[in-house]
N, C-alpha and C. Protein backbone atom coordinates (compact mmCIF):
# COMPACT_ATOMS: atom_id res chain seq x y z
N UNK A 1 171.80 -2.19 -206.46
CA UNK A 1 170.63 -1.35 -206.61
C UNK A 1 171.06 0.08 -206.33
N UNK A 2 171.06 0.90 -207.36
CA UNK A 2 171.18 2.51 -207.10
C UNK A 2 170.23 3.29 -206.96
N UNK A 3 170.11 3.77 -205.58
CA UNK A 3 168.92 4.80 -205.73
C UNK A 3 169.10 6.11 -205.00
N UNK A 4 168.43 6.61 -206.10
CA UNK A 4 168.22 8.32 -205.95
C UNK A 4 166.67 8.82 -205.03
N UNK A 5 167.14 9.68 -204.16
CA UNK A 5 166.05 9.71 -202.92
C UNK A 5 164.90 10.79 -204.26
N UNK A 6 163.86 10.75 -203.68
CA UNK A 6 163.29 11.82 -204.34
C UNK A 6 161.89 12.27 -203.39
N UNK A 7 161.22 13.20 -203.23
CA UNK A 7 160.88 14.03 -202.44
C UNK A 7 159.65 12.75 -201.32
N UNK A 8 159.40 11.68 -201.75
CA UNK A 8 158.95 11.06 -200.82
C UNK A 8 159.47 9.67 -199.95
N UNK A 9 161.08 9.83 -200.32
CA UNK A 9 161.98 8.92 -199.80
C UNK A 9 161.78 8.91 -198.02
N UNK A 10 161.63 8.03 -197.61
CA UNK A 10 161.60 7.62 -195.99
C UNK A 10 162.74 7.26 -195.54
N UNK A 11 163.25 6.38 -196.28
CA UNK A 11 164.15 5.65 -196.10
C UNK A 11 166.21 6.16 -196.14
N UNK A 12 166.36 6.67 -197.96
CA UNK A 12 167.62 6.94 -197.87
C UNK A 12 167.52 8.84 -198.33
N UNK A 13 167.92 9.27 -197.47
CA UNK A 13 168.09 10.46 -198.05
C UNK A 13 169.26 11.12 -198.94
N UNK A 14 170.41 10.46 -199.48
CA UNK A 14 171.06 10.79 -200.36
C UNK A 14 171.30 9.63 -201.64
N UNK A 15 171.71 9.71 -202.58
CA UNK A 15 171.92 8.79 -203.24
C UNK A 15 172.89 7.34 -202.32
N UNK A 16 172.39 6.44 -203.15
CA UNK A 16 172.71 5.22 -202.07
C UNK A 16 173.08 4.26 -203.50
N UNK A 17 173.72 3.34 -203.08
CA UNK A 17 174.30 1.65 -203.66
C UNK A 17 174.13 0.59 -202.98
N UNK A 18 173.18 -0.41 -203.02
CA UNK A 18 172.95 -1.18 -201.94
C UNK A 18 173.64 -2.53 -202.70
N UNK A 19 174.11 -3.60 -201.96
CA UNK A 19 174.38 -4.71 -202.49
C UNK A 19 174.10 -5.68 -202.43
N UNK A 20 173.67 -6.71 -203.06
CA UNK A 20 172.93 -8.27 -201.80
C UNK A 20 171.98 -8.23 -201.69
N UNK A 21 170.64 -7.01 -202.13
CA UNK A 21 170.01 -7.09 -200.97
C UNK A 21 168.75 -8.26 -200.70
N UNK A 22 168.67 -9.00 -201.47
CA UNK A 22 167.86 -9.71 -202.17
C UNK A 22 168.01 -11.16 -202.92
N UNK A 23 167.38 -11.77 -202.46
CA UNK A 23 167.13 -12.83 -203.78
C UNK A 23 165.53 -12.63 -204.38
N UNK A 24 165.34 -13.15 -205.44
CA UNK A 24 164.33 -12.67 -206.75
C UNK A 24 163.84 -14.37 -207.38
N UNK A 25 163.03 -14.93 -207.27
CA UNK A 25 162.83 -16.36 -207.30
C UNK A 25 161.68 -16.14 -208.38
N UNK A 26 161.78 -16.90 -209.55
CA UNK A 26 160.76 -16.96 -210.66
C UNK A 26 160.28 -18.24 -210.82
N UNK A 27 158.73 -18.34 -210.24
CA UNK A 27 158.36 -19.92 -210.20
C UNK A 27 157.35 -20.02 -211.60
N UNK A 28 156.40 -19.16 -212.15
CA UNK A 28 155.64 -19.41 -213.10
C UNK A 28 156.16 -18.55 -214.37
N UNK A 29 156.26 -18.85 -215.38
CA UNK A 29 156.37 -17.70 -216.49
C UNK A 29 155.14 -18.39 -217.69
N UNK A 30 154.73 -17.26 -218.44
CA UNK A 30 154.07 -17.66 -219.26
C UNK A 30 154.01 -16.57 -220.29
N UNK A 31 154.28 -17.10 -221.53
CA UNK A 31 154.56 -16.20 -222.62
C UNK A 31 153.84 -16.08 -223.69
N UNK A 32 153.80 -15.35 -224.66
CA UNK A 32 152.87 -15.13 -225.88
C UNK A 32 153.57 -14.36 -227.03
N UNK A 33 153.98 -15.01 -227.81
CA UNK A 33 154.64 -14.43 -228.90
C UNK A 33 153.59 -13.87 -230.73
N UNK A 34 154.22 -12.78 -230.42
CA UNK A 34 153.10 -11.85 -232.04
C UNK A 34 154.27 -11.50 -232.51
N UNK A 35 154.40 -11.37 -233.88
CA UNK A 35 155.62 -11.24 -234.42
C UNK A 35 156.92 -11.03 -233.69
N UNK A 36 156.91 -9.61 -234.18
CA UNK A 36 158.52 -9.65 -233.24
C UNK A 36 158.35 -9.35 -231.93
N UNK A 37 156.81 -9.46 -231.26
CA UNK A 37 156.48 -8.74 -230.30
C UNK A 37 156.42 -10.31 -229.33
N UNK A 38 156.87 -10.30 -227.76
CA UNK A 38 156.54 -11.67 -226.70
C UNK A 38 156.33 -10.89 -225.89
N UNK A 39 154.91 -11.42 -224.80
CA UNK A 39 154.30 -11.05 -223.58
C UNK A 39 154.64 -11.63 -222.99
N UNK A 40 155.16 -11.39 -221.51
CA UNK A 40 155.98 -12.44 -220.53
C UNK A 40 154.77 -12.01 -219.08
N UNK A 41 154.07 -13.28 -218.31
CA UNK A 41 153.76 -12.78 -217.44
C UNK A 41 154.29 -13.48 -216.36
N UNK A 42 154.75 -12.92 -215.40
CA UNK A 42 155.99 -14.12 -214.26
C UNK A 42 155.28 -13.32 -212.78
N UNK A 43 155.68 -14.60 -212.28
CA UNK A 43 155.02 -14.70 -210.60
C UNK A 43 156.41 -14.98 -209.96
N UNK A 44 156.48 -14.66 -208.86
CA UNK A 44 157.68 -15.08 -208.15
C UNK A 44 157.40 -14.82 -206.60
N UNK A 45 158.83 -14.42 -206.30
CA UNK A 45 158.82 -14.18 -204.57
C UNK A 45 160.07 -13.21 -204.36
N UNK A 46 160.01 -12.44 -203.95
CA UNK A 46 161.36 -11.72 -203.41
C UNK A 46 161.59 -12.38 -201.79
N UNK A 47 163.08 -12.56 -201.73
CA UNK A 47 163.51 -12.42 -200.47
C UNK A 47 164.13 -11.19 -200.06
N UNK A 48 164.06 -11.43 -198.49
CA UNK A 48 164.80 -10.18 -197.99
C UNK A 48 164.76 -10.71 -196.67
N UNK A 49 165.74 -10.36 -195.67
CA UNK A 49 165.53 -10.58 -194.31
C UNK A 49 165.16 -11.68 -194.29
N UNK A 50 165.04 -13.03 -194.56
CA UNK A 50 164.20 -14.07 -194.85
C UNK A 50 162.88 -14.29 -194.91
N UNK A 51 162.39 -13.34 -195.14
CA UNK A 51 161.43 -12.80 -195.52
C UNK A 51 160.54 -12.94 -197.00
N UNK A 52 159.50 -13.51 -197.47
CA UNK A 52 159.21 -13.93 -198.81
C UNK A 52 158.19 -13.34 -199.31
N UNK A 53 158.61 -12.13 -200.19
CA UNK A 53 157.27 -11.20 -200.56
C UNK A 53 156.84 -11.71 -202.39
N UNK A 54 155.79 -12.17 -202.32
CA UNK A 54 155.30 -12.79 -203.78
C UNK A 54 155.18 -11.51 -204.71
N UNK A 55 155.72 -11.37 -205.56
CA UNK A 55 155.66 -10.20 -206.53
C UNK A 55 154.85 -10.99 -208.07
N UNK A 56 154.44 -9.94 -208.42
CA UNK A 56 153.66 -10.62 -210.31
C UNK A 56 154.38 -9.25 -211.36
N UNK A 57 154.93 -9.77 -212.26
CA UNK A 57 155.07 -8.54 -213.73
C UNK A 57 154.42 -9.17 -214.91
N UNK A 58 154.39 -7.92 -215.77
CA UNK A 58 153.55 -8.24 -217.22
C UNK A 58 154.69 -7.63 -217.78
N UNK A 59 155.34 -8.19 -218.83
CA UNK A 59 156.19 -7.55 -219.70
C UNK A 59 156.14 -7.85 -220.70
N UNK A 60 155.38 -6.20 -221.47
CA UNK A 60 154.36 -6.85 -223.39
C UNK A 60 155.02 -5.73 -223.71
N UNK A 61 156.19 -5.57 -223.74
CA UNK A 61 156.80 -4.72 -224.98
C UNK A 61 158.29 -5.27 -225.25
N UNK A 62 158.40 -6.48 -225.31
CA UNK A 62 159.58 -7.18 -225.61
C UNK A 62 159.85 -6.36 -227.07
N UNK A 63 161.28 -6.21 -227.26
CA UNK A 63 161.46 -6.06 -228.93
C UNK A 63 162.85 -6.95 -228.94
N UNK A 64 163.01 -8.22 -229.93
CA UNK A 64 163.68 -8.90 -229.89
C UNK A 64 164.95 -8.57 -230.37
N UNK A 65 164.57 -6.93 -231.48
CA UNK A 65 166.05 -6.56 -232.04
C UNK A 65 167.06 -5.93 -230.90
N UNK A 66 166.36 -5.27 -230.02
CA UNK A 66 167.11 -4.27 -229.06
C UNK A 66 167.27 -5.16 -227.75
N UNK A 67 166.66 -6.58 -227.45
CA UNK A 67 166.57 -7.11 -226.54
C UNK A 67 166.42 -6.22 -225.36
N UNK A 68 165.67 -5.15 -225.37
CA UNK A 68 165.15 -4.07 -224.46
C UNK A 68 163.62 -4.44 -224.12
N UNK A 69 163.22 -4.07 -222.44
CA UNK A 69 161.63 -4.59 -222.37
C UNK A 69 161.48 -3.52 -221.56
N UNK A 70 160.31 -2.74 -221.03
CA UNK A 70 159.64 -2.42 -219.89
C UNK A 70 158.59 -3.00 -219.64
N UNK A 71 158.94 -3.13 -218.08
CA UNK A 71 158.03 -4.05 -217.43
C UNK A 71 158.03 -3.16 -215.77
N UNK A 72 157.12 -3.89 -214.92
CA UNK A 72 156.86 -3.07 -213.36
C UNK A 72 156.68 -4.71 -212.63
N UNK A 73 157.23 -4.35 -211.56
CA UNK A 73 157.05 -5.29 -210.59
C UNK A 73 155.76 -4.37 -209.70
N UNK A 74 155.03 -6.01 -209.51
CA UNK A 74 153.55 -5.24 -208.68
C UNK A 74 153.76 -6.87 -207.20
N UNK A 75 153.24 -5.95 -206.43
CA UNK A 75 152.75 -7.13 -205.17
C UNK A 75 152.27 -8.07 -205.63
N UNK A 76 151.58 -9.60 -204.76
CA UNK A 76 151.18 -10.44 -205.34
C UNK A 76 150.35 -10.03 -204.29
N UNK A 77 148.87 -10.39 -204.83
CA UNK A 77 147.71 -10.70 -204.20
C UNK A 77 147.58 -11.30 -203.05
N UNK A 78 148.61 -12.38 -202.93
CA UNK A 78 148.60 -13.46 -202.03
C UNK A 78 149.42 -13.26 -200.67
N UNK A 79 150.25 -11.22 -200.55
CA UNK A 79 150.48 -11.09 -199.40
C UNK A 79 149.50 -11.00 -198.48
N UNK A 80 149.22 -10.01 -198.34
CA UNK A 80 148.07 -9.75 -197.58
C UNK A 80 147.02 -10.80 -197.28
N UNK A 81 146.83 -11.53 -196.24
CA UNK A 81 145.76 -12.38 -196.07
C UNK A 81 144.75 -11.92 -195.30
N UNK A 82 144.98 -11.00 -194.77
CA UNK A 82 144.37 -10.44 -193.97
C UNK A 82 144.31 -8.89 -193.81
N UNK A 83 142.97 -8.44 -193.49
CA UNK A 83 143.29 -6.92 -193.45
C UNK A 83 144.39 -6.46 -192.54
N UNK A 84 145.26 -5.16 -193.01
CA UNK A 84 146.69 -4.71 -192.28
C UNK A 84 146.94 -3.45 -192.29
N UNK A 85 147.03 -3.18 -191.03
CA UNK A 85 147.76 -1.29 -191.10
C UNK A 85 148.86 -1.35 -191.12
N UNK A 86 149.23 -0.08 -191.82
CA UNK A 86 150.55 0.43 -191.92
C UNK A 86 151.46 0.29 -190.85
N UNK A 87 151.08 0.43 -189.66
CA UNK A 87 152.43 -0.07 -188.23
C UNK A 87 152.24 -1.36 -188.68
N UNK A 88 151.85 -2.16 -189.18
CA UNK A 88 151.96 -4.05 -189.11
C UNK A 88 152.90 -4.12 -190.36
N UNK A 89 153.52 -2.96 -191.12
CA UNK A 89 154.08 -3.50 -192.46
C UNK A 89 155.68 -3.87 -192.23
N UNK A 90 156.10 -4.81 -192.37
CA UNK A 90 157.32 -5.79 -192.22
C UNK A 90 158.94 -4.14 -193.01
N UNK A 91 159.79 -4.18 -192.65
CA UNK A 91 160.75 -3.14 -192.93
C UNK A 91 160.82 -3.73 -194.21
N UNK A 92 160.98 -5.20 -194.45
CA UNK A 92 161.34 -5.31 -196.19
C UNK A 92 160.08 -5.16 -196.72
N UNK A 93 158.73 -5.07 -196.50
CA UNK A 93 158.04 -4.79 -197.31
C UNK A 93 157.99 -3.44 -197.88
N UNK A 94 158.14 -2.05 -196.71
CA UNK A 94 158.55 -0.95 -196.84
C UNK A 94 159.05 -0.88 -197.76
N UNK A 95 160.93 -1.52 -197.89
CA UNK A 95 161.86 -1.08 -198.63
C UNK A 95 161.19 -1.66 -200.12
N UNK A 96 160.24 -2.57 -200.26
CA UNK A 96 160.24 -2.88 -201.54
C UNK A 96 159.00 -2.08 -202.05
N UNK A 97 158.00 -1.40 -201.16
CA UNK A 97 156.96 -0.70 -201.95
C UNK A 97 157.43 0.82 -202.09
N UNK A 98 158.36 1.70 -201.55
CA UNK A 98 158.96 2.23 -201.52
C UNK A 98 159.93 2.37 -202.93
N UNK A 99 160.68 1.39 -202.97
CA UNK A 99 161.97 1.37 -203.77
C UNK A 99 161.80 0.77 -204.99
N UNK A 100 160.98 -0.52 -204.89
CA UNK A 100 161.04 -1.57 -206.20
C UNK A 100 159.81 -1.66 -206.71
N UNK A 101 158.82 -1.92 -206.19
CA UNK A 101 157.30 -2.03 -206.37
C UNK A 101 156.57 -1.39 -207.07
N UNK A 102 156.09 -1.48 -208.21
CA UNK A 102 155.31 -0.46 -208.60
C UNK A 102 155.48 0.85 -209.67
N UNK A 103 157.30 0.54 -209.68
CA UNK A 103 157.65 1.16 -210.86
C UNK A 103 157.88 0.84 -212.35
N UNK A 104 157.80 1.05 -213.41
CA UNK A 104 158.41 1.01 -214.36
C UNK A 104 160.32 1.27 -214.83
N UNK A 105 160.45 -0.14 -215.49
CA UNK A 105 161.80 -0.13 -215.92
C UNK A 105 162.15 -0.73 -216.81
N UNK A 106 163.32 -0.17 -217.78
CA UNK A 106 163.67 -0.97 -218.93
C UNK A 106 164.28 -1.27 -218.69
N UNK A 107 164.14 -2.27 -219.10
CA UNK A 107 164.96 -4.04 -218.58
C UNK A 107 165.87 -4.35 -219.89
N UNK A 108 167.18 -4.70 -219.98
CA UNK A 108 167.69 -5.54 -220.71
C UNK A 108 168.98 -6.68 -219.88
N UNK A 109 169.36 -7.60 -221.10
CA UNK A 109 169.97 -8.54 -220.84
C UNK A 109 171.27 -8.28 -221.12
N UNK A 110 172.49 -8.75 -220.27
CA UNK A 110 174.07 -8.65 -220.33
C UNK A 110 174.05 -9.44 -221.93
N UNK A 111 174.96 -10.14 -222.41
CA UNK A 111 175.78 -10.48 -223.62
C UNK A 111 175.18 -12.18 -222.89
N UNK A 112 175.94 -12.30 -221.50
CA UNK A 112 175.74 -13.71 -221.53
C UNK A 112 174.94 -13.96 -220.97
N UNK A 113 173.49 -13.40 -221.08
CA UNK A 113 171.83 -13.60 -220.31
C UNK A 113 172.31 -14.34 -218.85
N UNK A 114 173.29 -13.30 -218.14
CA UNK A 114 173.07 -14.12 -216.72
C UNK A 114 172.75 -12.85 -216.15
N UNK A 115 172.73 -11.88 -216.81
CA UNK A 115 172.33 -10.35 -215.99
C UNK A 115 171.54 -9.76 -216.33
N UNK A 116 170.39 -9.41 -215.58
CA UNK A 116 169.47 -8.61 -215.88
C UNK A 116 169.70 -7.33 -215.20
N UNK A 117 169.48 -6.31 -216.36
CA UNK A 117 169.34 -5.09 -215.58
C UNK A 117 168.24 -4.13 -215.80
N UNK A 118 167.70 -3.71 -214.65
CA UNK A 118 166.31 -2.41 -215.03
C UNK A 118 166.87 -1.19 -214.71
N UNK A 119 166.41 -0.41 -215.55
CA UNK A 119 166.89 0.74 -215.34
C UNK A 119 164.99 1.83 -215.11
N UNK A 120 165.03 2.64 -213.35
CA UNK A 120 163.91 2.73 -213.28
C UNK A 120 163.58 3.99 -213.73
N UNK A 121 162.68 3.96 -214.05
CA UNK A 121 161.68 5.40 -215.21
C UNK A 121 161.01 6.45 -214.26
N UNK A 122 160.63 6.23 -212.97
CA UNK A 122 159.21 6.77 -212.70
C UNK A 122 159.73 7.15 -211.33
N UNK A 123 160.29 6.35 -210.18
CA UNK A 123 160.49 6.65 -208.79
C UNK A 123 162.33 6.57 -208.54
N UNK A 124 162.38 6.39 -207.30
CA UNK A 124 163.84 6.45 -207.06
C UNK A 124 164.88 5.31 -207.23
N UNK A 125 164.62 4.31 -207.61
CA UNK A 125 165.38 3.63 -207.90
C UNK A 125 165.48 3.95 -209.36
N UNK A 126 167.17 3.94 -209.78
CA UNK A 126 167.70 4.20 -210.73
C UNK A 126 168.62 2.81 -211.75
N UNK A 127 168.36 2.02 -211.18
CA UNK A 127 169.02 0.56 -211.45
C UNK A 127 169.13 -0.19 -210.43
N UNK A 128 169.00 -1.11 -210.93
CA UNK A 128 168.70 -2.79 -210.03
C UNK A 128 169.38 -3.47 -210.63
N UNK A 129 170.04 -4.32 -210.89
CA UNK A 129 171.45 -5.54 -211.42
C UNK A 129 171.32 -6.96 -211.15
N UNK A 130 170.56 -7.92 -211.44
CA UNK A 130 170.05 -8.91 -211.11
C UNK A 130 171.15 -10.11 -211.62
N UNK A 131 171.80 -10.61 -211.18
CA UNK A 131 171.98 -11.62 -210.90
C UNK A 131 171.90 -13.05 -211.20
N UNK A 132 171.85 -13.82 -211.96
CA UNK A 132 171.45 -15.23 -212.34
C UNK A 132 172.25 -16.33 -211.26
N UNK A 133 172.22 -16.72 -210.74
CA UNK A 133 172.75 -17.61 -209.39
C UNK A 133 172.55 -19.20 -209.86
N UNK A 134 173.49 -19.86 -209.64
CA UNK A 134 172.77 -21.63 -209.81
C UNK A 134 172.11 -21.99 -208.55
């Protein structure tokens, strides 16, 4: 994960490379295909710290020639069970509403679909490198 601080960074104040930091778990997907166009909507969980934060994306601009998508990772509904202040927020939740959460990124696939990579549009993360694991 490469990220570039930008004027509301808390966390890293110079450009940074993090490695590991994460596992990324995809339990539901559900898709919709219009011509050359597929809507992907996926539920999952991020780890961190052992720590399990449920994330949801919508990704409806698949184009199958460029195998290029943008899509945003958003929270899942199902953190929060309860009302919570900001001193109660967990450090990996920080680093992920902060860094990963909420942005836009174009996403494509390595040659041998075991790598995903986003490249981010909007906040400080500048690439994320995902991993396919057995």
């Amino acid at each position: 994960m490469h990220i570039t601080p930008n004027e509301t960074a808390e966390i890293f104040k110079k450009d940074t490379i993090l490695y590991n930091v994460g596992k990324i778990n995809i339990s539901y997907i559900e898709e919709e295909i219009r011509d050359e166009w597929v809507q992907f909507i996926t539920k999952g969980y991020i780890t961190i710290n052992l720590e399990e934060i449920p994330f949801i994306t919508d990704i409806s601009n698949s184009d199958f020639k460029t195998r290029s998508i943008v899509t945003s990772f958003e929270l899942g509904s199902n953190y929060f069970t309860e009302p919570t202040t900001s001193d109660q927020f967990t450090d990996a939740y920080k680093f992920l509403d902060g860094y990963f959460l909420n942005d836009n990124y174009k996403t494509s696939l390595d040659n041998n679909d075991k790598t995903l990579i986003l490249e981010g549009l909007n906040r400080s993360t500048k690439k994320a490198i995902l991993t396919k694991i057995p």
